[in-house]
Protein backbone atom coordinates (compact mmCIF):
# COMPACT_ATOMS: atom_id res chain seq x y z
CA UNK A 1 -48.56 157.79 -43.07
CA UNK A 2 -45.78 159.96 -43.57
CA UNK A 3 -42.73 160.09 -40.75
CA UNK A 4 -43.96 163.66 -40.14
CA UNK A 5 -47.82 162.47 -39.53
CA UNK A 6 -46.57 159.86 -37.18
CA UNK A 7 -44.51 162.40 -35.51
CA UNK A 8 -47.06 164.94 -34.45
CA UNK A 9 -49.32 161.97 -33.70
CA UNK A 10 -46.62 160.68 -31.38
CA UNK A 11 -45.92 164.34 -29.96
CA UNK A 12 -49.87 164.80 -28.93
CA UNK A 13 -50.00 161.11 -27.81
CA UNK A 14 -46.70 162.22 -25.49
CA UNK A 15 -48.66 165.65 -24.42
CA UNK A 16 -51.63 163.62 -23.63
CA UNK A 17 -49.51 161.43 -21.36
CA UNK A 18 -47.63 164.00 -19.58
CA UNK A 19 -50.86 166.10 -18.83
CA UNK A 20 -52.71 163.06 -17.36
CA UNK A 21 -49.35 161.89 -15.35
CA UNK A 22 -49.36 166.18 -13.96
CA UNK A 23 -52.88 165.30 -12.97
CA UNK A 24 -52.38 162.34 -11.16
CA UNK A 25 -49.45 163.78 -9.46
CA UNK A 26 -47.02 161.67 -10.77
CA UNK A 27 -44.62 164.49 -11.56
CA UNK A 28 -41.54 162.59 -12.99
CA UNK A 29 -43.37 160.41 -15.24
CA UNK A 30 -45.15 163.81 -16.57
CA UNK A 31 -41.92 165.62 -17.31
CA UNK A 32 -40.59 162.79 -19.17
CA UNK A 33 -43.48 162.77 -21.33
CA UNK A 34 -43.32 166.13 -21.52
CA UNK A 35 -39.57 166.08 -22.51
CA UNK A 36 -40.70 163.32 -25.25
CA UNK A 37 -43.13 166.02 -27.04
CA UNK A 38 -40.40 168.53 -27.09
CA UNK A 39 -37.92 166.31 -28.96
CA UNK A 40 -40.90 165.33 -31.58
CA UNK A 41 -42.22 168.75 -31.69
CA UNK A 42 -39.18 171.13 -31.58
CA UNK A 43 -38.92 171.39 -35.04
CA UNK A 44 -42.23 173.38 -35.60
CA UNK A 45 -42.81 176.51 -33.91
CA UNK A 46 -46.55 175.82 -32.32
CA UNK A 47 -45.62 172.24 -31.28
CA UNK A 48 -42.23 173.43 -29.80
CA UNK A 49 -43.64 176.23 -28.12
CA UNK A 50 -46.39 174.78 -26.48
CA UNK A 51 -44.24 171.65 -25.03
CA UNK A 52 -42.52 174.83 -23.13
CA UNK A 53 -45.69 175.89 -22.02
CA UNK A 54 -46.49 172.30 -20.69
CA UNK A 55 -42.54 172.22 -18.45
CA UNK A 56 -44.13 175.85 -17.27
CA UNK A 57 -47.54 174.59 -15.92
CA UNK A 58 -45.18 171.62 -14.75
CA UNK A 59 -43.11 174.30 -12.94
CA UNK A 60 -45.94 175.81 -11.04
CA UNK A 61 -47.55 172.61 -10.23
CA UNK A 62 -44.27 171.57 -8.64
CA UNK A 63 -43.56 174.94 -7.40
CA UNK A 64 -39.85 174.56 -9.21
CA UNK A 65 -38.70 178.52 -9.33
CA UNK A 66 -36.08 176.98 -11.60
CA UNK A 67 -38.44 175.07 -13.80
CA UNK A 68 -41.40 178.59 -13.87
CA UNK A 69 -37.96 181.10 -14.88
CA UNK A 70 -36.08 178.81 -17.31
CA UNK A 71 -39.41 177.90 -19.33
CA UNK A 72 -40.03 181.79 -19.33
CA UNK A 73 -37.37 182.16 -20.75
CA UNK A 74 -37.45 179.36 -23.39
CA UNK A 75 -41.30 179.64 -24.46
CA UNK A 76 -40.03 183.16 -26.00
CA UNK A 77 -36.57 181.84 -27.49
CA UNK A 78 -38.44 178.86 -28.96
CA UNK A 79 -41.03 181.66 -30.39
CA UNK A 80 -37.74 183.30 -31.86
CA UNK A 81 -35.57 180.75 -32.68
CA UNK A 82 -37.29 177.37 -33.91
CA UNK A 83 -37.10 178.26 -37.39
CA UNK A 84 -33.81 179.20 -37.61
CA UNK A 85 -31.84 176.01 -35.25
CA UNK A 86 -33.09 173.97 -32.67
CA UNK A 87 -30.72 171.53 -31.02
CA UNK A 88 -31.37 168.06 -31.86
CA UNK A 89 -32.54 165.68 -28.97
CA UNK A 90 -32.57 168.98 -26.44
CA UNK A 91 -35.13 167.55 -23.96
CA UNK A 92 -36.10 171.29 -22.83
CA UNK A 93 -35.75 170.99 -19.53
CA UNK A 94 -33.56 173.91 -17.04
CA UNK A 95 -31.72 170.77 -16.30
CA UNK A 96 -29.86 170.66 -19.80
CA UNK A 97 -28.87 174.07 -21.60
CA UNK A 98 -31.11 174.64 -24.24
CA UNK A 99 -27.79 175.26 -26.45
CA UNK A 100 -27.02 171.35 -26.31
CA UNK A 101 -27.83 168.97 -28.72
CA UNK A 102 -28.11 165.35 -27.49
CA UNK A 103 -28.78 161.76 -28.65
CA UNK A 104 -32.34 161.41 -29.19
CA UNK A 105 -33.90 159.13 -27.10
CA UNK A 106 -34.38 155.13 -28.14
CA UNK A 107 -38.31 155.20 -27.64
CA UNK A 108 -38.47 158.24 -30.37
CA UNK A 109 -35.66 157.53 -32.46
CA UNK A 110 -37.90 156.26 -34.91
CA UNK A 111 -39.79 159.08 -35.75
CA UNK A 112 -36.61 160.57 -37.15
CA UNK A 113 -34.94 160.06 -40.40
């Protein structure tokens, strides 16, 4: 399997975490799998997208004004902008500007070249 199969395997496996985790109201543990999928997805435009859409249900679920506003506003920049740079490692979270690029995280790193 090719690294980029085993990437957008991991990314769905790290979706499927993080939705289960929102559902069982364990909300940190859910946004660090959500995170996860936006590091292995943010280099294609429906993955990276819809890990955005994932922090936003996350914000409303947590009732995080922060969280609902700064996924607003980067579900549309990730609609405009994934093709053209993404910062590498950017978990996607309002806690980190999405301008930064950081180390990619150990549990991921090999899913990277």
């Amino acid at each position: 399997m090719t690294l980029k199969k085993q990437r957008k395997k991991k990314f769905y496996s790290q979706l499927r975490k993080g939705k289960k985790a929102l559902k069982n109201k364990e909300v940190q543990t859910s946004f660090y799998h959500f995170e996860n999928a936006h590091v292995l997805g943010q280099s294609h435009l429906f993955r990276h997208t819809l890990s955005h859409s994932w922090m936003f249900v996350w914000g409303i679920k947590t009732k995080s004004i922060r969280e609902i506003i700064g996924q607003t506003i980067r579900i549309i920049a990730s609609l405009l902008f994934t093709l053209i740079w993404v910062p590498k490692g950017n978990t996607g979270g309002t806690n980190l500007s999405p301008m930064k690029s950081i180390p990619i995280r150990k549990e991921i790193q090999k899913y990277f070249s």
